[in-house]
N, C-alpha and C. Protein backbone atom coordinates (compact mmCIF):
# COMPACT_ATOMS: atom_id res chain seq x y z
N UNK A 1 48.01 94.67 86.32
CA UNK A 1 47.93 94.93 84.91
C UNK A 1 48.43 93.74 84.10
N UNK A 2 49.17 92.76 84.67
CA UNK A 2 49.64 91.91 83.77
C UNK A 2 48.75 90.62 83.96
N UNK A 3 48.17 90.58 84.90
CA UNK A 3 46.68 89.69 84.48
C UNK A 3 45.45 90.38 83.58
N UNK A 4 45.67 91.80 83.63
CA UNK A 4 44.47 92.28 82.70
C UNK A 4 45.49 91.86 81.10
N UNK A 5 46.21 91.97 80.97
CA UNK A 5 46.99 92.01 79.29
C UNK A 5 47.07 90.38 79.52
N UNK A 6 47.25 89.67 80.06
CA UNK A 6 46.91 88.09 80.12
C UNK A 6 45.64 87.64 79.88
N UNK A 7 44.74 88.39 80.28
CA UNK A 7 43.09 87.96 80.07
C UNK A 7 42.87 88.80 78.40
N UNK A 8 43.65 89.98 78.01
CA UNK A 8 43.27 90.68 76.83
C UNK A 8 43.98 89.49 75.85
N UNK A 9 45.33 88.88 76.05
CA UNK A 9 45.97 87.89 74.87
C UNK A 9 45.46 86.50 75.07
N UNK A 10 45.41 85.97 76.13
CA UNK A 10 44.90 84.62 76.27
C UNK A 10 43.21 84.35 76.42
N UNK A 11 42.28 84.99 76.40
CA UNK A 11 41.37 84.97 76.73
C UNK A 11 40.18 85.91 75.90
N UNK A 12 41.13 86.72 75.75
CA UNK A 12 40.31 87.87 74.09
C UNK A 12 38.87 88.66 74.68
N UNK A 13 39.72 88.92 76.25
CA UNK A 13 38.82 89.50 77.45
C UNK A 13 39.56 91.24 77.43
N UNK A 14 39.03 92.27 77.37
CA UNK A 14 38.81 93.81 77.94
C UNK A 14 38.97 93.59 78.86
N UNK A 15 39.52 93.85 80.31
CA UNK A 15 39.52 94.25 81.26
C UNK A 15 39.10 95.90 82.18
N UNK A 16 37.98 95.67 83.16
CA UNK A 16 37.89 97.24 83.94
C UNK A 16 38.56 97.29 85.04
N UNK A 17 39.18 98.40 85.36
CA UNK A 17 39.79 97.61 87.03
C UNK A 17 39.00 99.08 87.55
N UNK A 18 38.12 98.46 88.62
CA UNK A 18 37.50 99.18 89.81
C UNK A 18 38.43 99.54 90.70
N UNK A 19 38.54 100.57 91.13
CA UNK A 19 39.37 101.65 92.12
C UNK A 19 38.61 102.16 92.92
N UNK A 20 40.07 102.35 93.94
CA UNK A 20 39.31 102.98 95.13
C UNK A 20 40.85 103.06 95.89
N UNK A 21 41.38 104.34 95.48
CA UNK A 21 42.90 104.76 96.40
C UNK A 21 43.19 105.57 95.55
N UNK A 22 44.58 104.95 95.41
CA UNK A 22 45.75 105.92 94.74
C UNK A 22 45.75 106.80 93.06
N UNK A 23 45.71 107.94 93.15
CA UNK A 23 45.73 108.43 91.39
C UNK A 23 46.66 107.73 90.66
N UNK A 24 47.77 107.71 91.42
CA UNK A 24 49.16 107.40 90.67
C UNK A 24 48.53 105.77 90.00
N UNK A 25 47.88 104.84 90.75
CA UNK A 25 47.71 103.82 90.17
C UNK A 25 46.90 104.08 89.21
N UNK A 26 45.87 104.54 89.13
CA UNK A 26 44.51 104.86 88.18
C UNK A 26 45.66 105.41 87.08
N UNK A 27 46.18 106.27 86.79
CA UNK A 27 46.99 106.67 85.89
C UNK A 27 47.75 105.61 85.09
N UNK A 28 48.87 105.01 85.97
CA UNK A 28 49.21 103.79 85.56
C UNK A 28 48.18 102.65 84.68
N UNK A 29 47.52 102.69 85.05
CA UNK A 29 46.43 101.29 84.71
C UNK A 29 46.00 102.08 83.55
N UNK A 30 45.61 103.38 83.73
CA UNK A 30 44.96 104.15 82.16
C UNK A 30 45.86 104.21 81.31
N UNK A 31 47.63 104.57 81.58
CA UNK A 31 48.07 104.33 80.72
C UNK A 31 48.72 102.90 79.68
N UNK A 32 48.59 101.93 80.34
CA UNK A 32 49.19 100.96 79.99
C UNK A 32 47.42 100.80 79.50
N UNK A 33 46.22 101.42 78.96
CA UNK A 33 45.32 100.80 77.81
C UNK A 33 44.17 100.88 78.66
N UNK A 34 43.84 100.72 79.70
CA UNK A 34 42.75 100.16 80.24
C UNK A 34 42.03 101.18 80.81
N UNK A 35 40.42 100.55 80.94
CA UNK A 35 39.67 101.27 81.79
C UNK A 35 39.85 100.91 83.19
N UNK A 36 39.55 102.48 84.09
CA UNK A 36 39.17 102.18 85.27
C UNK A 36 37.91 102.99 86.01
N UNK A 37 37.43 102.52 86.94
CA UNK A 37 36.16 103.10 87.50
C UNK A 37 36.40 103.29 89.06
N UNK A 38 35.84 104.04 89.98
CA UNK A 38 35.49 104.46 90.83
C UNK A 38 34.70 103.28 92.19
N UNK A 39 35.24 102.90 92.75
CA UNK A 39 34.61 101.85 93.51
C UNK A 39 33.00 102.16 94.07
N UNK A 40 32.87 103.18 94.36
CA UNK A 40 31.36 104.06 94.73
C UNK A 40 30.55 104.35 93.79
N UNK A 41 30.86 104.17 92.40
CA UNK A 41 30.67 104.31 90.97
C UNK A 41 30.17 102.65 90.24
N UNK A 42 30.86 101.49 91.03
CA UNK A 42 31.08 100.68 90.42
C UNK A 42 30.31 99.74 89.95
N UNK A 43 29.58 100.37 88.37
CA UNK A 43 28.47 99.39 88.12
C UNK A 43 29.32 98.97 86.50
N UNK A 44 29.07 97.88 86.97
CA UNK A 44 29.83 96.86 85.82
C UNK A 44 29.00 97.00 84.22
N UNK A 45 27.34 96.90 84.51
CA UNK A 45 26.96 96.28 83.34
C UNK A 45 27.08 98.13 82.19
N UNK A 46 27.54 99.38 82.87
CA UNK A 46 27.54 100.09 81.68
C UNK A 46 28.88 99.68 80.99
N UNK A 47 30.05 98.65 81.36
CA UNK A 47 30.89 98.67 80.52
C UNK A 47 30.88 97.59 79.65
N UNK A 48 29.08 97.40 78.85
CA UNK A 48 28.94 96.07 78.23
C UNK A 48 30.45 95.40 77.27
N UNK A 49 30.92 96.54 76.95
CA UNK A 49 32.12 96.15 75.35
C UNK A 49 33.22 94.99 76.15
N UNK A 50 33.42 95.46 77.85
CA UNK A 50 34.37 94.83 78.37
C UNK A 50 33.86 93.36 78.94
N UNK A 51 34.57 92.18 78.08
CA UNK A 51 34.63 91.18 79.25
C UNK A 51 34.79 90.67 80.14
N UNK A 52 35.70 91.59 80.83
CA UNK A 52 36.41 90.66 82.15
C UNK A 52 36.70 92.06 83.02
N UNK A 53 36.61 92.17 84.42
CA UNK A 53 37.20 92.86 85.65
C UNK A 53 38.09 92.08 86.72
N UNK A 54 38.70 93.12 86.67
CA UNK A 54 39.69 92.55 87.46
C UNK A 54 39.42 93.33 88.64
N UNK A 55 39.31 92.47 89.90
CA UNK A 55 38.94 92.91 91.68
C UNK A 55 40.22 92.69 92.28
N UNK A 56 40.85 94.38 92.63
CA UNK A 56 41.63 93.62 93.38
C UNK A 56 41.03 95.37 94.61
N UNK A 57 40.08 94.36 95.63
CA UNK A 57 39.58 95.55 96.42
C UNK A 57 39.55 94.02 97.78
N UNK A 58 39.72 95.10 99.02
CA UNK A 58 39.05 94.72 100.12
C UNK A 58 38.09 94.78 100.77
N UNK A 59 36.81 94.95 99.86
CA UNK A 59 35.56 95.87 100.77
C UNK A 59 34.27 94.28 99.86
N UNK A 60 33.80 93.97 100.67
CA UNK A 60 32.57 93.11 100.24
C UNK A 60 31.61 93.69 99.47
N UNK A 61 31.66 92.65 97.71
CA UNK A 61 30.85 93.30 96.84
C UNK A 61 29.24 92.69 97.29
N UNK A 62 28.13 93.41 97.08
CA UNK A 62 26.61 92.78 97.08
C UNK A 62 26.61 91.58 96.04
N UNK A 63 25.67 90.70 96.94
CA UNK A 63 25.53 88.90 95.71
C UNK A 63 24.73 89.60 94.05
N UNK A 64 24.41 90.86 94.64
CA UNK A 64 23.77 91.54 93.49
C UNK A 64 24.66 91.37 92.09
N UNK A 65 25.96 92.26 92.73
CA UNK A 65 26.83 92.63 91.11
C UNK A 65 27.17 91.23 91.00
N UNK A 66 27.24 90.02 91.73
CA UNK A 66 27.64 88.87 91.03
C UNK A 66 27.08 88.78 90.85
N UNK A 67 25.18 88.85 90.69
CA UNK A 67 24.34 87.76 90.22
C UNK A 67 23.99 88.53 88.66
N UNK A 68 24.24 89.92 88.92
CA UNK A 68 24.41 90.65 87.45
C UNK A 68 25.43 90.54 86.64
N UNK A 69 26.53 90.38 86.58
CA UNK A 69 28.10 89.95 86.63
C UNK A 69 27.45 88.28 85.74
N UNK A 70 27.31 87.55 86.31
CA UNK A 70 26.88 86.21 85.92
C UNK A 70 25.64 86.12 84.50
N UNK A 71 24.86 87.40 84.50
CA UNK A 71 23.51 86.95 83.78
C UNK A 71 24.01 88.09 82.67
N UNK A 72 25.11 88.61 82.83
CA UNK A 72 25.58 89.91 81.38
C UNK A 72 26.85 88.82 80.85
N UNK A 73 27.44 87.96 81.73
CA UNK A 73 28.65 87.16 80.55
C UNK A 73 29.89 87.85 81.07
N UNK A 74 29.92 88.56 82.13
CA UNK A 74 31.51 89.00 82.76
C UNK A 74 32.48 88.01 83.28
N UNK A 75 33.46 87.92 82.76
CA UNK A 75 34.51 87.16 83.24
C UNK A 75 35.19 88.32 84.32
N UNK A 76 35.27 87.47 85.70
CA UNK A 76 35.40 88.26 86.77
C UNK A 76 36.93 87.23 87.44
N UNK A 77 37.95 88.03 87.56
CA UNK A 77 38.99 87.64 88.11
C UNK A 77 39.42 88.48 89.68
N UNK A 78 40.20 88.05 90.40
CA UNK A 78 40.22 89.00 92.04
C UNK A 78 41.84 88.14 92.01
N UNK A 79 42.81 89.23 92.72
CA UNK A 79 44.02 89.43 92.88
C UNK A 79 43.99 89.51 94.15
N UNK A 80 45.01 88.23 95.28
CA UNK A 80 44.94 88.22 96.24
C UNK A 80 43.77 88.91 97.55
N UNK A 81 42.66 88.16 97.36
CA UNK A 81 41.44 88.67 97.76
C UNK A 81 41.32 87.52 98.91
N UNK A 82 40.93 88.06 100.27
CA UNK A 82 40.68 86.78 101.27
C UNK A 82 39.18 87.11 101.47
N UNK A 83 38.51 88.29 100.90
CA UNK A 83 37.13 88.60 101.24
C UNK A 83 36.33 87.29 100.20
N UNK A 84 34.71 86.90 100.92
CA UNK A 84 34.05 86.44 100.09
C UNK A 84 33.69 86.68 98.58
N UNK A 85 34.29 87.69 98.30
CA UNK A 85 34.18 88.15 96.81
C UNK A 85 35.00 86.91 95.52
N UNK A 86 36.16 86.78 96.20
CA UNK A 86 36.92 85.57 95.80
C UNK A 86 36.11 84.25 95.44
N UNK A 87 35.08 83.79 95.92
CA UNK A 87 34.32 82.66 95.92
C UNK A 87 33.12 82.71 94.33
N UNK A 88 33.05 84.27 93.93
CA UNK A 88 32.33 84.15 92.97
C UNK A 88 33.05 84.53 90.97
N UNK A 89 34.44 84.74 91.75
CA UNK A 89 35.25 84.57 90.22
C UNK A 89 35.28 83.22 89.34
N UNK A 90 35.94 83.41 88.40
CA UNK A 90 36.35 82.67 87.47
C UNK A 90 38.21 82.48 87.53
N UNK A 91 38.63 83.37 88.24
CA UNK A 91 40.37 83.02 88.39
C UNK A 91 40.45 83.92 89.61
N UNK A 92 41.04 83.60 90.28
CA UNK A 92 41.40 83.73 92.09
C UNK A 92 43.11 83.73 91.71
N UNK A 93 43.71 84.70 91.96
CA UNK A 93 45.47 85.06 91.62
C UNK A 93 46.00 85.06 92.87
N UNK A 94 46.43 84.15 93.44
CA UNK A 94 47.49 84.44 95.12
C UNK A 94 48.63 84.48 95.14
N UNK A 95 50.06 84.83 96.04
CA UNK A 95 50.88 84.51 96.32
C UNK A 95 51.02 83.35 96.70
N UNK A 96 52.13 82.77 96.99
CA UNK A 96 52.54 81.61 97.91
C UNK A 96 53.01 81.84 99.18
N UNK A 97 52.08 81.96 99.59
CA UNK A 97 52.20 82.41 101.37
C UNK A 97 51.03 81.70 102.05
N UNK A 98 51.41 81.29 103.62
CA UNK A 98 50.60 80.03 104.51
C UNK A 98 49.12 80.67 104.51
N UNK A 99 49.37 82.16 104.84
CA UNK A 99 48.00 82.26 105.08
C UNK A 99 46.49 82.01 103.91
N UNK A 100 47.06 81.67 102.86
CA UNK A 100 46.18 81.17 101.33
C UNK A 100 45.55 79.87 102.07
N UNK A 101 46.34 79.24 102.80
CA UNK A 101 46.03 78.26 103.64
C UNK A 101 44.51 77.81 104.49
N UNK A 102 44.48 79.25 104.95
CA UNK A 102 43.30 79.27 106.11
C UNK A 102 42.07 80.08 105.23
N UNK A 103 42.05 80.24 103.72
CA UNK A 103 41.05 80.42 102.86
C UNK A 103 40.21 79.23 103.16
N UNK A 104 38.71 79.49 103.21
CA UNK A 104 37.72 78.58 102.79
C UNK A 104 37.11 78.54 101.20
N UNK A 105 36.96 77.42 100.67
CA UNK A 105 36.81 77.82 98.76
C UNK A 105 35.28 76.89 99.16
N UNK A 106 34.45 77.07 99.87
CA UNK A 106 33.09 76.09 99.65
C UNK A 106 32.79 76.96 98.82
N UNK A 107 31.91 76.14 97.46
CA UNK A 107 31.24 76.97 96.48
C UNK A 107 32.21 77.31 95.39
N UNK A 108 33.30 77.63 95.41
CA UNK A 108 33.97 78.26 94.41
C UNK A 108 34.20 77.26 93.12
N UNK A 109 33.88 77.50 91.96
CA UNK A 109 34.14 76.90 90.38
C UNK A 109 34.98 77.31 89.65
N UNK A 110 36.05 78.52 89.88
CA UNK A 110 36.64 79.09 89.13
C UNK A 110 37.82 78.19 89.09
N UNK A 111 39.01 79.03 88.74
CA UNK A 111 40.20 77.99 89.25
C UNK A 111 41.37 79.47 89.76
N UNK A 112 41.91 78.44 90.42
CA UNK A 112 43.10 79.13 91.70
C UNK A 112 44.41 78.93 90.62
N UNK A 113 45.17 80.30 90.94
CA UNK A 113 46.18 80.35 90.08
C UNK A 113 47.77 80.45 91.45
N UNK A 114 48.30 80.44 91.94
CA UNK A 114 49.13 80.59 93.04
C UNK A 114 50.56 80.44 92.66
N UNK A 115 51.33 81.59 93.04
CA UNK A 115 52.68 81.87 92.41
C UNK A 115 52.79 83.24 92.37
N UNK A 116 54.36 83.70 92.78
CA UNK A 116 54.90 85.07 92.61
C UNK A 116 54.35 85.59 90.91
N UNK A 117 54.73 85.11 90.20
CA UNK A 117 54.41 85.39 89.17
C UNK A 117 53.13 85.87 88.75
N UNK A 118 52.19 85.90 89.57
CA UNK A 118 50.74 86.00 89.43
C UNK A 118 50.40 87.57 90.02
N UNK A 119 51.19 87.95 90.94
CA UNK A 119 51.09 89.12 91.74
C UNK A 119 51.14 90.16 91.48
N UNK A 120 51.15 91.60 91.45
CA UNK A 120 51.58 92.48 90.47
C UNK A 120 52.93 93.12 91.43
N UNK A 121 53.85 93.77 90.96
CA UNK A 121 54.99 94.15 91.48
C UNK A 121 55.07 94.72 93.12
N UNK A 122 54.21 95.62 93.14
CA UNK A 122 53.62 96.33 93.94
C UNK A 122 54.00 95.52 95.35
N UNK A 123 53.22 94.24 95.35
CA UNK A 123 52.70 93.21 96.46
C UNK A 123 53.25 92.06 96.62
N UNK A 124 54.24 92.23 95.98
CA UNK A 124 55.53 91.20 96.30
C UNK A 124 56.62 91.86 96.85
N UNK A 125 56.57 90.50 97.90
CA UNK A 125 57.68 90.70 99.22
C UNK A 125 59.20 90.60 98.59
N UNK A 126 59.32 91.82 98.72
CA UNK A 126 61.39 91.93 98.31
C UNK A 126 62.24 90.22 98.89
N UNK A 127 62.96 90.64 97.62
CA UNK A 127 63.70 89.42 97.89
C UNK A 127 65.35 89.66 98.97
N UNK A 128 65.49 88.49 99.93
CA UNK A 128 66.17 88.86 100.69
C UNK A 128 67.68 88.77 99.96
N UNK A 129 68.72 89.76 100.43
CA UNK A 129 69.60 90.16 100.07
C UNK A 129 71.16 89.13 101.01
């Protein structure tokens, strides 16, 4: 959520976040403003008003929704993603951890953002005591 309110102030981007798990998160994400959708559901171009989605899924999207994604004007961001889906954003969000390492980026134009700070709470490793 704090890359979707980063893309809503710096970027003057809507964010959708596509789901596929937990209610408790879908709730969360609805309440802090935002839309969310159904991963089995997940067709981007009915949410013309929104600019930007945020991917943070493990399941390989079709070159389809990117090549639709690309020809409607979606700014498409992915949150620690090692699937090929990562290769067709505009901002790629990682931790700082080795395995970012053994990513391949052939093709990719977006830009790589890397830092705790980028992560959402959730998916950051506790700090040792």
């Amino acid at each position: 959520m704090a890359i979707a309110a980063a893309l809503r102030e710096k970027f003057e981007r809507d964010s959708v976040f596509g789901l596929r798990g937990a209610l408790e998160a879908e709730n969360r994400i609805k309440a802090a403003g935002f839309k969310t959708i159904p991963v089995n559901d997940f067709d981007l171009w009915e949410f013309s008003n929104e600019g930007a989605v945020v991917l943070d899924l493990r399941i390989n999207l079709a070159q389809s929704f990117f090549n639709r994604a690309k020809t409607t004007g979606k700014f498409l961001a992915s949150i620690d993603d090692p699937t090929p889906n990562r290769l067709h954003t505009d901002l790629a969000f990682y931790p700082p951890v080795p395995q970012f390492n053994e990513l391949k980026w052939e093709g990719f134009n977006g830009s790589i953002h890397r830092g705790w700070e980028f992560i959402p709470p959730a998916q950051r490793i506790p700090a040792s005591r």
